[in-house]
C-alpha atoms as a PDB file:
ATOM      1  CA  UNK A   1      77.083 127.189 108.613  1.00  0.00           C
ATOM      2  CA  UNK A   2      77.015 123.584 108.513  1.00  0.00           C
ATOM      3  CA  UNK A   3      76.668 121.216 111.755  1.00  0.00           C
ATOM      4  CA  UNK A   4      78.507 118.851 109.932  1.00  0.00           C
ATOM      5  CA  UNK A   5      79.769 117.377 106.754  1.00  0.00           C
ATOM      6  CA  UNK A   6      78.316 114.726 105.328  1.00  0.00           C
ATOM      7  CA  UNK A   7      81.266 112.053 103.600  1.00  0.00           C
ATOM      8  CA  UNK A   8      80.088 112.410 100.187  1.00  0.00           C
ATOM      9  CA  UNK A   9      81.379 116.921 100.912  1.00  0.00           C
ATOM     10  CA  UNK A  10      84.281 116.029 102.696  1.00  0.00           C
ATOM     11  CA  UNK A  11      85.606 113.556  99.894  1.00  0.00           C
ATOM     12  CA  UNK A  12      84.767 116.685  97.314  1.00  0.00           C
ATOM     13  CA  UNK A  13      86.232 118.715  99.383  1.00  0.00           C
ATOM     14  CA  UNK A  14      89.356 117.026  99.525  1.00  0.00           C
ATOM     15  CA  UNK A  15      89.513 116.306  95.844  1.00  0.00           C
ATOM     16  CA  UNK A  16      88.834 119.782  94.821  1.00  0.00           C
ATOM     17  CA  UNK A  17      92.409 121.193  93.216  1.00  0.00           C
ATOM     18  CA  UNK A  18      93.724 123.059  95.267  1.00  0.00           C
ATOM     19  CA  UNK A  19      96.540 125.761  93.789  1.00  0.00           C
ATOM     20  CA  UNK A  20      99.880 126.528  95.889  1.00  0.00           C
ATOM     21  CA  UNK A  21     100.775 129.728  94.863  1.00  0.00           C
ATOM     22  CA  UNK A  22     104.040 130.881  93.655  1.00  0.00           C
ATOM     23  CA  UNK A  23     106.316 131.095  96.811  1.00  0.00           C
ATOM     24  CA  UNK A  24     104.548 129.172  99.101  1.00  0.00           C
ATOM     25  CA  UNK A  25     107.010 127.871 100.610  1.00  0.00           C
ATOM     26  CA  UNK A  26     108.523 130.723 101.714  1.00  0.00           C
ATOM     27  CA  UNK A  27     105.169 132.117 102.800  1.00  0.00           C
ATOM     28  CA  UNK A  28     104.708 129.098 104.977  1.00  0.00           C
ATOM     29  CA  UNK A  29     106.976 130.384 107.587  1.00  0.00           C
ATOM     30  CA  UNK A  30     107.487 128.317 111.143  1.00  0.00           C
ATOM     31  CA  UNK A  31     107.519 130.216 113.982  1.00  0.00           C
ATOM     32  CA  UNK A  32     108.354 129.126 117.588  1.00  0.00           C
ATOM     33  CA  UNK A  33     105.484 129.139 119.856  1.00  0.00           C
ATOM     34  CA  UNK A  34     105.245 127.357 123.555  1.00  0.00           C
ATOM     35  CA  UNK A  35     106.781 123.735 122.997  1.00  0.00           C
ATOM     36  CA  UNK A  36     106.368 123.480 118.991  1.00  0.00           C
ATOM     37  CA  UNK A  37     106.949 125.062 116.051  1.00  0.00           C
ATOM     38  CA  UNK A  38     103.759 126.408 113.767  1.00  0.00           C
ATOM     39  CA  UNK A  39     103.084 127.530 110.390  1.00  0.00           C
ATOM     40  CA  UNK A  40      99.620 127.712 108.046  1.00  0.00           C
ATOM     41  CA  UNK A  41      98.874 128.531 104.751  1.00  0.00           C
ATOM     42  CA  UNK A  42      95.694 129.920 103.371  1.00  0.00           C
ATOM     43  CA  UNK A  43      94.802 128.298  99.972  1.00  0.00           C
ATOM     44  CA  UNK A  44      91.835 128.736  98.081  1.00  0.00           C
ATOM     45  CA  UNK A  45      90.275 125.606  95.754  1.00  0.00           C
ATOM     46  CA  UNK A  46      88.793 125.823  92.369  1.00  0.00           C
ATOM     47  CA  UNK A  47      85.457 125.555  93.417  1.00  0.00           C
ATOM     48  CA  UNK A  48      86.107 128.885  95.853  1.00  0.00           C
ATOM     49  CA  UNK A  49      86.458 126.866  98.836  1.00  0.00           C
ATOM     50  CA  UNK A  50      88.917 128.163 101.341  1.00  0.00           C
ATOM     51  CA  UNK A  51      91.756 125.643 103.102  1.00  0.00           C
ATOM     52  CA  UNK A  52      93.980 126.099 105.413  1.00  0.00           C
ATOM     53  CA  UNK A  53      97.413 124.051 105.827  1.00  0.00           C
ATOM     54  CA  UNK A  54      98.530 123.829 109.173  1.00  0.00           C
ATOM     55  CA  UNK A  55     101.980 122.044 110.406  1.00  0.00           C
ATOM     56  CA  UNK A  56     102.705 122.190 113.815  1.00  0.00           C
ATOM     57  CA  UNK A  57     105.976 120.224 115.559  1.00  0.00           C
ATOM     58  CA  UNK A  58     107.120 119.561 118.938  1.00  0.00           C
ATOM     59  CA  UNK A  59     110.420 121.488 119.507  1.00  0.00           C
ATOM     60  CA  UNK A  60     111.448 118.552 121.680  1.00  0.00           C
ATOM     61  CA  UNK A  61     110.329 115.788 119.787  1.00  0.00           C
ATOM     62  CA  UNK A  62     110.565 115.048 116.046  1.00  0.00           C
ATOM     63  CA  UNK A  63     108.036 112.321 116.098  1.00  0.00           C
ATOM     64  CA  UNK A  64     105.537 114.406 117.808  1.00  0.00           C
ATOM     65  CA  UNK A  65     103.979 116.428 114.807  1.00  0.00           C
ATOM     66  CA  UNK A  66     100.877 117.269 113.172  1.00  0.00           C
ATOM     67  CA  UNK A  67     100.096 118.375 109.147  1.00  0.00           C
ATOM     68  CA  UNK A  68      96.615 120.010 109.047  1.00  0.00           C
ATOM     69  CA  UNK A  69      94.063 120.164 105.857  1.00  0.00           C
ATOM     70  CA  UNK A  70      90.954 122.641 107.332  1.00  0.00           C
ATOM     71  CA  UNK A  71      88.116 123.464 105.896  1.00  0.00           C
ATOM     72  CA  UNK A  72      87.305 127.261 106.242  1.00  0.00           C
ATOM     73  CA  UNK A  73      83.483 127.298 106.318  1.00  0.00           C
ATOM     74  CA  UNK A  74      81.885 130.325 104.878  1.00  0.00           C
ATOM     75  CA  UNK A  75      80.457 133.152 106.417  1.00  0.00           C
ATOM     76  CA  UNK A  76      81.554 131.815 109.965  1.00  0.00           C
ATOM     77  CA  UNK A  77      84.858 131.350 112.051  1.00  0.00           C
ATOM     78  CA  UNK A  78      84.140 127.118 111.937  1.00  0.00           C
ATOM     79  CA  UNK A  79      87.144 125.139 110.937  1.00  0.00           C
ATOM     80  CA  UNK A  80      86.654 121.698 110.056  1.00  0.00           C
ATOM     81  CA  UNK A  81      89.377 119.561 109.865  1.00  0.00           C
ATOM     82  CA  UNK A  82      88.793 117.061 106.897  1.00  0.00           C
ATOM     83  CA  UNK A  83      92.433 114.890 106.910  1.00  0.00           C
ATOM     84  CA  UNK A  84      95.399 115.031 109.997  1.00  0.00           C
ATOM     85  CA  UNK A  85      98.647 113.289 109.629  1.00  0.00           C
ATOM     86  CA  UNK A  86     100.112 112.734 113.197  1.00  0.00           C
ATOM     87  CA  UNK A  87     103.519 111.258 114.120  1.00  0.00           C
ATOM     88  CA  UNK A  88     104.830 108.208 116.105  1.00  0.00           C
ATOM     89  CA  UNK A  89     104.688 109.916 119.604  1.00  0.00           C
ATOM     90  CA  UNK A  90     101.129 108.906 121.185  1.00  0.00           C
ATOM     91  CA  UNK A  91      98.587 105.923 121.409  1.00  0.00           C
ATOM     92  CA  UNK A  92      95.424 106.870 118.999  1.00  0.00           C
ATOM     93  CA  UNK A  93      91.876 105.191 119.658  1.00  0.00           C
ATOM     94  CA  UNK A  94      88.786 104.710 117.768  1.00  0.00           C
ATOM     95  CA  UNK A  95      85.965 104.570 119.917  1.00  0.00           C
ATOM     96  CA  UNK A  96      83.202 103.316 117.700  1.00  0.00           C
ATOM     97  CA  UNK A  97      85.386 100.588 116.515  1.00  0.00           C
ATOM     98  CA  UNK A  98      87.393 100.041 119.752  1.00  0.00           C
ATOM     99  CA  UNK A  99      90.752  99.602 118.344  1.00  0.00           C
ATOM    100  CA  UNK A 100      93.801 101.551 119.299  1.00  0.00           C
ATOM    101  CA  UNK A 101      97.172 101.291 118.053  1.00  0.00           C
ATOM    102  CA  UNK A 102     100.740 103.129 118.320  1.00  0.00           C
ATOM    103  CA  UNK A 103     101.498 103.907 114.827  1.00  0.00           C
ATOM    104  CA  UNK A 104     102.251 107.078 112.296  1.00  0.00           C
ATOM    105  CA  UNK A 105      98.115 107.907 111.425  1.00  0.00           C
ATOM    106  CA  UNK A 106      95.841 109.657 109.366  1.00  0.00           C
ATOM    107  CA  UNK A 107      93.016 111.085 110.632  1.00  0.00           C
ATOM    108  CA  UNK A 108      89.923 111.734 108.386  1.00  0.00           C
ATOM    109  CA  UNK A 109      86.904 114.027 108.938  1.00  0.00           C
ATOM    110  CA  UNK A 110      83.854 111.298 108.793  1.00  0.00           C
ATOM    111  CA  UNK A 111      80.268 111.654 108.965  1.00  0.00           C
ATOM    112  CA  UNK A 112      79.726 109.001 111.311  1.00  0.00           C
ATOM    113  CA  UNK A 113      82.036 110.899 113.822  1.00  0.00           C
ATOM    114  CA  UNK A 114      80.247 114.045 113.315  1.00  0.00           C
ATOM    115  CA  UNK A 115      76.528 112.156 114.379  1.00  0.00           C
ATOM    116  CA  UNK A 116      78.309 110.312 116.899  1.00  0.00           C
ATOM    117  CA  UNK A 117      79.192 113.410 119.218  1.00  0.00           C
ATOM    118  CA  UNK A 118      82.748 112.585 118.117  1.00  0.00           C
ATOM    119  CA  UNK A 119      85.220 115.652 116.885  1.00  0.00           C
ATOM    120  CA  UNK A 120      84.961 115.481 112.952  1.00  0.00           C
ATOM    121  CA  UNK A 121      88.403 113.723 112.399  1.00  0.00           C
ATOM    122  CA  UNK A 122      88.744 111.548 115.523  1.00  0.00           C
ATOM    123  CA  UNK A 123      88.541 108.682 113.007  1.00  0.00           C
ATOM    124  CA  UNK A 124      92.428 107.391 112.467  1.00  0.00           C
ATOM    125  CA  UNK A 125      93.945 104.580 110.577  1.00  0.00           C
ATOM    126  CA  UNK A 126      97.967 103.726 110.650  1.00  0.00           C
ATOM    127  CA  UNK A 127     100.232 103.962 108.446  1.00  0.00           C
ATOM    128  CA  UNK A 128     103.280 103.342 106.903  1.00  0.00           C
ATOM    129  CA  UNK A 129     103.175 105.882 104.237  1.00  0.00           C
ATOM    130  CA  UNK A 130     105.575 108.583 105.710  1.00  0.00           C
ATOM    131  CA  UNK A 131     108.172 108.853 108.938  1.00  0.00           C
ATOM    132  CA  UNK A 132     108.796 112.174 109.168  1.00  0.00           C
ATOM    133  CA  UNK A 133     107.007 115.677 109.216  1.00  0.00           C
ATOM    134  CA  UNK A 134     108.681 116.330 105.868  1.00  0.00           C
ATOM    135  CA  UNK A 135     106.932 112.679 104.350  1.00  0.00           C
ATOM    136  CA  UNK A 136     104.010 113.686 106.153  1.00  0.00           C
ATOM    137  CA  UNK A 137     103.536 116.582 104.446  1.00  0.00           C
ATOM    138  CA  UNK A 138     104.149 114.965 101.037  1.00  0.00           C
ATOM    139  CA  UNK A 139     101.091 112.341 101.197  1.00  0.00           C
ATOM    140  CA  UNK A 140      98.998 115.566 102.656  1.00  0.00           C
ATOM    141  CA  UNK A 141     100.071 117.283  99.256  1.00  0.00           C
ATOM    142  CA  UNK A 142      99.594 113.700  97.150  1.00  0.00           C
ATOM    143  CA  UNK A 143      96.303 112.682  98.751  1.00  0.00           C
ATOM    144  CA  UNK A 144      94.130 116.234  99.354  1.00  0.00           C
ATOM    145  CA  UNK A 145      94.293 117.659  95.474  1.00  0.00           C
ATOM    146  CA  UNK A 146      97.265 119.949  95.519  1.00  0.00           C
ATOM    147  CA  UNK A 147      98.338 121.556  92.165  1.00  0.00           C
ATOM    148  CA  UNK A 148     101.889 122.549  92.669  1.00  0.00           C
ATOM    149  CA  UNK A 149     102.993 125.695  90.719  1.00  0.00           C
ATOM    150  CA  UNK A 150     104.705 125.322  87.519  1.00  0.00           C
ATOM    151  CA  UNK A 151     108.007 124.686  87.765  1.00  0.00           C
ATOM    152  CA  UNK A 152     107.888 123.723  91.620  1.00  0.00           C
ATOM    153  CA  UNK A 153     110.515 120.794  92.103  1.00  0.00           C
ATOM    154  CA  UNK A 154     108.976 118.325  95.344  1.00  0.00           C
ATOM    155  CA  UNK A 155     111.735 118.867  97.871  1.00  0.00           C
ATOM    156  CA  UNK A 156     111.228 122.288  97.777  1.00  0.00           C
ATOM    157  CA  UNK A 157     108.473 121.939 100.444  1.00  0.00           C
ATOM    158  CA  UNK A 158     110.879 120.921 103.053  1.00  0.00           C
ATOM    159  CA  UNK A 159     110.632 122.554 106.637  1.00  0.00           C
END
């Protein structure tokens, strides 16, 4: 069980391929919990690492959501969270750099964060990329080394 990551295993981690089975979609079912809606997704890489997708939304607030890429590490119940795209709905800082902002933002699992006591993706940058959950969830697809299934049209993989 790692203590942490170093950057050059999180980037291979994210650019792995990582297959979405047939259906997934439909196995990525929301359900209502306390304030938001949740789903995950369990997807295995081609290396034999195990992800997890996680989308969680504020049943009050369409701005306040989070899409989850996790790292399942082996042999242990650790989740590492390696990329986080959150919505328009709070301030974000950076402590090592001391900048905050008020912006859509990906967060990214670093391992400066890690050494610095910091939670693995408390690192954030904004941007403009996506507005909405569904957008969100998109660029997590584009940027993480997703390999849709064949024949899966793109707007399928709306919530």
């Amino acid at each position: 069980m790692p203590d942490f990551l170093t950057d050059a295993e999180i980037e291979a981690l994210l650019a792995e391929p990582k297959r979405l089975p047939e259906g997934f979609r439909e196995r990525l079912s929301v359900r209502q919990k306390r304030g938001h809606q949740e789903a995950e997704l369990d997807v295995r890489g081609d290396e034999g690492s195990e992800f997890r997708v996680i989308v969680r939304r504020s049943s009050s607030n369409p701005l306040d959501f989070s899409i989850i890429l996790a790292y399942l590490v082996p042999n242990s119940n650790q989740v590492i969270r390696l990329r986080r795209y959150n919505g328009r709905s709070h301030h974000h800082s950076n402590p090592l750099e001391r900048e905050d902002f008020f912006d859509f933002h990906v967060h990214s699992a670093t391992e400066r964060y890690q050494l610095s006591g910091n939670r693995e993706d408390t690192f954030a940058e904004p941007s403009d990329r996506y507005a909405s959950l569904e957008e969100a969830i998109d660029c997590l697809m584009e940027d993480c080394g997703f390999v849709f299934p064949p024949g899966h049209q793109a707007d399928m993989f709306r919530l």
